[in-house]
C-alpha atoms as a PDB file:
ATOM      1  CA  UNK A   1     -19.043  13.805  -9.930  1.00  0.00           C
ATOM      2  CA  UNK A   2     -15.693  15.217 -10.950  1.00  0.00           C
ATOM      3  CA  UNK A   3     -13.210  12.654 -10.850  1.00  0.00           C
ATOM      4  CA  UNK A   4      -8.974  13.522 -10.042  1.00  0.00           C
ATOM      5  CA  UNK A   5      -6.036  11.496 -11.008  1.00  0.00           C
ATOM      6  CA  UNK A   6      -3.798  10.959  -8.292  1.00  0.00           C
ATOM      7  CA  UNK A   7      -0.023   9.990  -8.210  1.00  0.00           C
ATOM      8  CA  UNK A   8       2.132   7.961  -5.626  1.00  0.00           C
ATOM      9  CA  UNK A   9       4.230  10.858  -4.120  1.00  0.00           C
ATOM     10  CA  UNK A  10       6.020   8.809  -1.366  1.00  0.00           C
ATOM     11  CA  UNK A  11       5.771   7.067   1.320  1.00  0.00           C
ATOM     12  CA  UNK A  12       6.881   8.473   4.913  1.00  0.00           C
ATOM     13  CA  UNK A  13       6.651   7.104   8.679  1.00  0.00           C
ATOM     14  CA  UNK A  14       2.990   7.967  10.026  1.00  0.00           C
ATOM     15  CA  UNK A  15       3.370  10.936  12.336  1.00  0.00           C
ATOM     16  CA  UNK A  16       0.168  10.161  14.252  1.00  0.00           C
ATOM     17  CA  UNK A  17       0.367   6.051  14.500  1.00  0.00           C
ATOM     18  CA  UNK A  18       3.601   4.062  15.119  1.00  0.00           C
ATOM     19  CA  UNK A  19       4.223   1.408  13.025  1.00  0.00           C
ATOM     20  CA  UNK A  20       1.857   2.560   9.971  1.00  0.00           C
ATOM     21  CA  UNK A  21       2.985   4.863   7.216  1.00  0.00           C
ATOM     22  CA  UNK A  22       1.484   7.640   5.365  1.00  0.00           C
ATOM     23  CA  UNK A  23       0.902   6.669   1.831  1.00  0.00           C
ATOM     24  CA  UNK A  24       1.167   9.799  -0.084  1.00  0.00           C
ATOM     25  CA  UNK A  25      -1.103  10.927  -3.769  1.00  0.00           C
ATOM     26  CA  UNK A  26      -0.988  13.872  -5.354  1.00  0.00           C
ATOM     27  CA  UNK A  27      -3.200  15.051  -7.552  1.00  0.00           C
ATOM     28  CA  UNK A  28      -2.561  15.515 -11.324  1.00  0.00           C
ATOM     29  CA  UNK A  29      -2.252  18.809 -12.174  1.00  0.00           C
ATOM     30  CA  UNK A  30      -3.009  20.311  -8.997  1.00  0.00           C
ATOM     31  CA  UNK A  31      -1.391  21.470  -5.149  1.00  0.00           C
ATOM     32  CA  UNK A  32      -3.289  19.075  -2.905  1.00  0.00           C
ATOM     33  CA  UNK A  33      -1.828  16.081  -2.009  1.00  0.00           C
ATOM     34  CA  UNK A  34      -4.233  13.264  -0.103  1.00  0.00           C
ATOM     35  CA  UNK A  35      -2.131  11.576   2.748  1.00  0.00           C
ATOM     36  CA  UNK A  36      -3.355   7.663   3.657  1.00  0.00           C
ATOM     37  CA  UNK A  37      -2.183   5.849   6.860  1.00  0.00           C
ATOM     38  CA  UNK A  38      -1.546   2.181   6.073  1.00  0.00           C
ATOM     39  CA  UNK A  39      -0.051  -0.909   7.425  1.00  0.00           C
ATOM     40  CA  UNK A  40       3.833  -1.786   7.226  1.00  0.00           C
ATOM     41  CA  UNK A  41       2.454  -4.798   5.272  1.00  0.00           C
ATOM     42  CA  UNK A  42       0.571  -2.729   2.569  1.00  0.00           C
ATOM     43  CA  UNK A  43       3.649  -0.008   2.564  1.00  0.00           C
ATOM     44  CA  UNK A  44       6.407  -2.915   2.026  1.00  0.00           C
ATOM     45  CA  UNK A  45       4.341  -3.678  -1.285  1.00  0.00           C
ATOM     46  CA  UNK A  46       4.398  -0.611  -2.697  1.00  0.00           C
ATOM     47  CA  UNK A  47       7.631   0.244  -2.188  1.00  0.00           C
ATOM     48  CA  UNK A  48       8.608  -3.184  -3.818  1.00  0.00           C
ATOM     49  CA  UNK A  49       6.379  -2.091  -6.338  1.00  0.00           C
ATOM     50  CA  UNK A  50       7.885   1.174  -7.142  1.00  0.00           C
ATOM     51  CA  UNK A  51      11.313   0.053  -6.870  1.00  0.00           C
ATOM     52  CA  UNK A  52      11.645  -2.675  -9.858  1.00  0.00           C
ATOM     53  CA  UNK A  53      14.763  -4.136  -9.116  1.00  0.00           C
ATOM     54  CA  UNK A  54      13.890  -5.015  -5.842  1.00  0.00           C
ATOM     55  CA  UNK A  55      12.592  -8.939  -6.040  1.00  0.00           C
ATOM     56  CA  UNK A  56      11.832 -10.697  -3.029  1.00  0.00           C
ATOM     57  CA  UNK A  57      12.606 -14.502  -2.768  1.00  0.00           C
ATOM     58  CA  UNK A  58       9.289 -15.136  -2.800  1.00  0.00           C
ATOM     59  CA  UNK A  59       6.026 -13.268  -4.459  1.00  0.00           C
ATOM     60  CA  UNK A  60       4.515 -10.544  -1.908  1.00  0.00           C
ATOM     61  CA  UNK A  61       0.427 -11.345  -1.334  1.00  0.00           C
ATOM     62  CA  UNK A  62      -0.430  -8.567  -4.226  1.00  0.00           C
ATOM     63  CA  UNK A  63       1.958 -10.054  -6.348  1.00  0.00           C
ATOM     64  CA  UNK A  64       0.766 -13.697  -6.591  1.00  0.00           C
ATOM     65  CA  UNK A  65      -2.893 -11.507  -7.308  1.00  0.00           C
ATOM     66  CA  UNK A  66      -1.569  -9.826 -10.112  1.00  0.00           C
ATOM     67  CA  UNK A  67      -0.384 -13.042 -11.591  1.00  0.00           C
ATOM     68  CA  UNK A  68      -3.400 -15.099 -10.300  1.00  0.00           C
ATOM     69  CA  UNK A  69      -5.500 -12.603 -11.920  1.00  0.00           C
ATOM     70  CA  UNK A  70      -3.634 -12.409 -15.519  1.00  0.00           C
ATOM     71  CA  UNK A  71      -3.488 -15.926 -15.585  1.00  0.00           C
ATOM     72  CA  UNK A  72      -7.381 -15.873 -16.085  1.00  0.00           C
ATOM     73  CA  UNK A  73      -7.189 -12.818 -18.169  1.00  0.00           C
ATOM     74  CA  UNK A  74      -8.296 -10.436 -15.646  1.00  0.00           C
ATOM     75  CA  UNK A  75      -6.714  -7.044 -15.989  1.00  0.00           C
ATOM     76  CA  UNK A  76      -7.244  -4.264 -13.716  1.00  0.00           C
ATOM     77  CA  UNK A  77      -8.807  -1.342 -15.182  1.00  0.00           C
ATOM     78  CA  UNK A  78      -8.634   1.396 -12.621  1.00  0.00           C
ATOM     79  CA  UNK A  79      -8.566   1.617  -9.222  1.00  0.00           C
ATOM     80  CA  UNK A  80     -11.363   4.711  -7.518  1.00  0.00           C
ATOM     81  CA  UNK A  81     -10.824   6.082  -4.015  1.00  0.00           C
ATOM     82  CA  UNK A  82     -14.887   6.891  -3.846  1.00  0.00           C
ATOM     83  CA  UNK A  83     -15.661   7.840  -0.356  1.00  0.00           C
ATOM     84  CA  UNK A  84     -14.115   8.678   3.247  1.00  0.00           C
ATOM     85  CA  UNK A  85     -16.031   7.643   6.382  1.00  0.00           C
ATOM     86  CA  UNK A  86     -15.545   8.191   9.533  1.00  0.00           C
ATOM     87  CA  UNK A  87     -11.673   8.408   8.652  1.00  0.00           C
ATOM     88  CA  UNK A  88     -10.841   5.532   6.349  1.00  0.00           C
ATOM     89  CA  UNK A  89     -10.856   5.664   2.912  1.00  0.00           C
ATOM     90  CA  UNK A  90     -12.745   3.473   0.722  1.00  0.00           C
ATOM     91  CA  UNK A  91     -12.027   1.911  -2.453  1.00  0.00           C
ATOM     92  CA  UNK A  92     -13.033   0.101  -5.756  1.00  0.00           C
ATOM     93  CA  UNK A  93     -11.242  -2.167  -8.375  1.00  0.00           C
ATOM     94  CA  UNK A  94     -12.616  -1.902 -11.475  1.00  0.00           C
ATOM     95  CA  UNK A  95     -11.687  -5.158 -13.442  1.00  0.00           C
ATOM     96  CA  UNK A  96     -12.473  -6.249 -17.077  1.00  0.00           C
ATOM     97  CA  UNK A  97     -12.171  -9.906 -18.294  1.00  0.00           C
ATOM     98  CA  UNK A  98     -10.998 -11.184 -21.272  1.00  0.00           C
ATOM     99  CA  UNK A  99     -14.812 -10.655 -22.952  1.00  0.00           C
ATOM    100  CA  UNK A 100     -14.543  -7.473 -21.850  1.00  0.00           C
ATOM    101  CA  UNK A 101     -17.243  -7.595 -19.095  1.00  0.00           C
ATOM    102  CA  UNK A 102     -16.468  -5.409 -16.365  1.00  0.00           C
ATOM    103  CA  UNK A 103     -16.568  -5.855 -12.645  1.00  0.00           C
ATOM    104  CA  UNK A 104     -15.830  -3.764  -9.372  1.00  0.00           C
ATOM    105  CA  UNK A 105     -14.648  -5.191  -6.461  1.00  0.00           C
ATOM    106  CA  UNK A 106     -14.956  -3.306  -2.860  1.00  0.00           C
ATOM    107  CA  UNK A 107     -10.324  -3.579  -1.637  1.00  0.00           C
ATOM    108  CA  UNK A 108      -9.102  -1.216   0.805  1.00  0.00           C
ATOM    109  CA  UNK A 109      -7.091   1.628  -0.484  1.00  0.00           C
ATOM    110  CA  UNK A 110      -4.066  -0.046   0.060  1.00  0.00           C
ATOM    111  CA  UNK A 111      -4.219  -2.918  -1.185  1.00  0.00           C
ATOM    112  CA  UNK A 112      -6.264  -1.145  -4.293  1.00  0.00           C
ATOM    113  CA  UNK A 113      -3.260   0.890  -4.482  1.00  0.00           C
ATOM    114  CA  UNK A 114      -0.804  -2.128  -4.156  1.00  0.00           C
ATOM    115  CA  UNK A 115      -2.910  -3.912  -6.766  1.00  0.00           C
ATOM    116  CA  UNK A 116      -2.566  -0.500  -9.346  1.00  0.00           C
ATOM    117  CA  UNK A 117       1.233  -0.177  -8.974  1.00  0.00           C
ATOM    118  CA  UNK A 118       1.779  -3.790 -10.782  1.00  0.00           C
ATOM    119  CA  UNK A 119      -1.037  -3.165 -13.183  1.00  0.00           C
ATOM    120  CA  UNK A 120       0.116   0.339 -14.058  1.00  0.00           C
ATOM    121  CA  UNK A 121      -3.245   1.275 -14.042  1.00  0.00           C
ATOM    122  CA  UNK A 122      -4.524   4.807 -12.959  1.00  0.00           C
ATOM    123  CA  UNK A 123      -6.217   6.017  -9.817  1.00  0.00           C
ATOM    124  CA  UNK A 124      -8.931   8.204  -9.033  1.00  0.00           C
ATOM    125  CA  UNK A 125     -11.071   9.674  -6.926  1.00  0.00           C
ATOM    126  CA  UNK A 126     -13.839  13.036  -6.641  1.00  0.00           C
ATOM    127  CA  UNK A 127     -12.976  16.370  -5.465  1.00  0.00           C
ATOM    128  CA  UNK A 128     -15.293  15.991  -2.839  1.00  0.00           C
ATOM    129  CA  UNK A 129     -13.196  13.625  -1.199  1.00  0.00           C
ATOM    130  CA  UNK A 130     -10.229  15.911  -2.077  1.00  0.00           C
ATOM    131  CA  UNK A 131     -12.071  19.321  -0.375  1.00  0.00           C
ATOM    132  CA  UNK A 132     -12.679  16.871   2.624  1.00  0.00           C
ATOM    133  CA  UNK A 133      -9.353  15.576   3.063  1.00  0.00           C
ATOM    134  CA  UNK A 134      -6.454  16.982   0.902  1.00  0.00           C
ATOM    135  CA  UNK A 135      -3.695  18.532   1.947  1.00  0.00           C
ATOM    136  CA  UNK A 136      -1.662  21.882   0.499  1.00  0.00           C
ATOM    137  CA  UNK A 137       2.177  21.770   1.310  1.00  0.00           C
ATOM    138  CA  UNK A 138       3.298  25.033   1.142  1.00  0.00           C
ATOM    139  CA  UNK A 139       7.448  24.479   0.449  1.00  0.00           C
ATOM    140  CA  UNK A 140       8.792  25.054   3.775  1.00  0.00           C
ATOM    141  CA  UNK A 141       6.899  21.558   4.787  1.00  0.00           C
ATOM    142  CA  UNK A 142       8.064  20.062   1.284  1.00  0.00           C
ATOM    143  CA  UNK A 143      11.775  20.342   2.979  1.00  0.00           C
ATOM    144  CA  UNK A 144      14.527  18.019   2.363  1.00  0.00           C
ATOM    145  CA  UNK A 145      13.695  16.854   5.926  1.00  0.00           C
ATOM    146  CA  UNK A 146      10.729  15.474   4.579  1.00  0.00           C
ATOM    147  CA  UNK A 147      12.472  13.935   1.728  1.00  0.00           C
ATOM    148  CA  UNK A 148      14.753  12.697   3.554  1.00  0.00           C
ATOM    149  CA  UNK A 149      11.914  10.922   6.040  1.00  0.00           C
ATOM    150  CA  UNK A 150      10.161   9.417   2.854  1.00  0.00           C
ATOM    151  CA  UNK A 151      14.034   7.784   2.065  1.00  0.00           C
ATOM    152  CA  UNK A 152      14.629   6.348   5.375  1.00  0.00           C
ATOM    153  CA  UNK A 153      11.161   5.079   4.978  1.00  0.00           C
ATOM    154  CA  UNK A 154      11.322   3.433   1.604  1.00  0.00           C
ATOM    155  CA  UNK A 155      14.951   2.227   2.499  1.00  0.00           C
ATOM    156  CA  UNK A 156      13.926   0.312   5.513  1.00  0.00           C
ATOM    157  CA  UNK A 157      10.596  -1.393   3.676  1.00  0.00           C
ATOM    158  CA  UNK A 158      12.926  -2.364   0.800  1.00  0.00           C
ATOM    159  CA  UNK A 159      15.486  -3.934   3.174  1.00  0.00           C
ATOM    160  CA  UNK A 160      12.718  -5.968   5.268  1.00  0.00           C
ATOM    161  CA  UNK A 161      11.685  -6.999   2.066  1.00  0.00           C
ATOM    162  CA  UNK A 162      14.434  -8.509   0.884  1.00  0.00           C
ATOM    163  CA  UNK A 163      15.476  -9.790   4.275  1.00  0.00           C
ATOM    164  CA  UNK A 164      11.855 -11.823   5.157  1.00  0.00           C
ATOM    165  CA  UNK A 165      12.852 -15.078   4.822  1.00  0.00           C
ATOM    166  CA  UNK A 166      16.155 -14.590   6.416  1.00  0.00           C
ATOM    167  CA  UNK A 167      14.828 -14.569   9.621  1.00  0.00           C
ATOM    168  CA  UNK A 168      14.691 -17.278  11.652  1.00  0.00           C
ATOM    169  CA  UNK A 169      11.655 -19.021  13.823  1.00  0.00           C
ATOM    170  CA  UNK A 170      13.265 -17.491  16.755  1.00  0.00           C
ATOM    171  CA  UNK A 171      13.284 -14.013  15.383  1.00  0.00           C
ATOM    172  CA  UNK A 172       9.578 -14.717  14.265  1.00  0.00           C
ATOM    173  CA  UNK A 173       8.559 -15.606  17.835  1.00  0.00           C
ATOM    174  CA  UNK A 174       9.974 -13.036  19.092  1.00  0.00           C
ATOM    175  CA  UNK A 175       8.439 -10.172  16.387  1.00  0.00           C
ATOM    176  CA  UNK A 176       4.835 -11.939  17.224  1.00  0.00           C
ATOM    177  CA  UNK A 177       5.464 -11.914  21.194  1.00  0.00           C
ATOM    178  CA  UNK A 178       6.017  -7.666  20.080  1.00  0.00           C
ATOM    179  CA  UNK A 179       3.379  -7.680  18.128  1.00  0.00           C
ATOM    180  CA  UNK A 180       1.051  -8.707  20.542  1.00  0.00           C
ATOM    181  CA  UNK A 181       2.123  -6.778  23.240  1.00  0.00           C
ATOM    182  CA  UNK A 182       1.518  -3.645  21.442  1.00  0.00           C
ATOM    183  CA  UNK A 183      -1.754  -4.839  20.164  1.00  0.00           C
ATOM    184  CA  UNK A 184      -0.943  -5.023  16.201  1.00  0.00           C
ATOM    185  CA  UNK A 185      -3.358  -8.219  15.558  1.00  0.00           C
ATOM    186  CA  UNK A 186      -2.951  -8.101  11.975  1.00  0.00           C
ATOM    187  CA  UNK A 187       0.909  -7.942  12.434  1.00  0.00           C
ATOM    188  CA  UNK A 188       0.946 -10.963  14.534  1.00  0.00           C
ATOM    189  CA  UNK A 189      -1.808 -12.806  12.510  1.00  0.00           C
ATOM    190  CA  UNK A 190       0.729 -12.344   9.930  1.00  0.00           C
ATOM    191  CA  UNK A 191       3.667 -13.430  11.470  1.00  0.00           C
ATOM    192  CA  UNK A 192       1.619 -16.263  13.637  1.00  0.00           C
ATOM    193  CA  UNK A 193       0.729 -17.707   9.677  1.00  0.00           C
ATOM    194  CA  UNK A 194       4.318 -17.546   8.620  1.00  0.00           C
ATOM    195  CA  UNK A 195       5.630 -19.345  11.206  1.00  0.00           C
ATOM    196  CA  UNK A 196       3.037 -22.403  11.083  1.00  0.00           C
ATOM    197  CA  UNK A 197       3.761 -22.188   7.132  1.00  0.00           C
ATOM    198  CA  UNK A 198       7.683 -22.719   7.879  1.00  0.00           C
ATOM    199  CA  UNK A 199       6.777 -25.305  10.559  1.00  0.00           C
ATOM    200  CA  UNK A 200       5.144 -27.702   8.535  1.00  0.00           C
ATOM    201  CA  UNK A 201       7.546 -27.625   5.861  1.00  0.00           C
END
């Protein structure tokens, strides 16, 4: 199968779901560009990613990976967007070890993608998925509205990143309490950990 390098383009506010994002690749050398709804969590970690100077006060979940994973001499080859079903993309790590023996790991594209922005490691996938799914922008949609969306967007992850452990057990409570009401489990699973985490400390 043909295989496609794809690039982080941005990252904008989901027009379909409130409260995700739309993770944006673009393909090397080509028009299309393959648009991915994913979490706040997920988009937060990218956007620390891509913006180095940005260090949170403590390591993100795909940071303390990265490291966990070097430590043992694990690098991470590549990262392959290899199929679409039903609506979500699927994805594989491919990892080497220090012998060089090579393993893939099943991640979901986000976090795959997460995981390839601190390895600087390439990602892929086929042009069927591509045909299936990607998008042409012809320039009136590549305005500087839509610039200016993907800024607001990677301005407000980078500022809740730096800002999450300024808030308080109160503001927690009360970001879970949302959470919950507008049915974002993973959210408020989240938020429900980081608050027992600060409690028993």
């Amino acid at each position: 199968m043909s295989r496609k390098r794809l690039w982080i383009k941005g990252l904008s506010y989901s027009q379909t779901q409130t409260g995700a994002y739309a993770l944006v690749l673009g393909e090397e050398g080509g028009p299309r560009t393959l648009p991915i709804i994913i979490g706040a969590f997920e988009a937060q970690s990218i956007a620390v990613a891509l913006e180095k100077e940005i260090n949170p006060p403590r390591p993100l979940t795909h940071d303390l990976f990265a490291q966990f994973a070097r430590t043992f001499a694990i690098e991470l080859k590549e990262v392959i967007i290899h199929s679409l079903k039903e609506g979500v993309f699927h994805a594989s790590l491919v990892c080497v070890d220090k012998d060089g023996k090579e393993e893939v790991l099943d991640a979901r594209t986000s976090d795959a993608v997460a995981l390839a922005t601190r390895f600087d490691c390439p990602v892929f996938t086929y042009e069927k998925i591509l045909e299936k799914a990607g998008v042409v922008l012809d320039e009136k949609e590549e305005s500087a509205s839509v610039e200016e969306d993907e800024e607001e967007a990677m301005e407000d992850l980078l500022e809740a990143a730096e800002e999450s452990d300024e808030r308080s057990i109160d503001d927690l409570n009360r970001d879970l309490d949302k959470a919950v009401r507008n049915e974002d489990y993973e959210l408020a699973a989240r938020l429900r950990d980081e608050i027992n985490k600060r409690e028993r400390n």
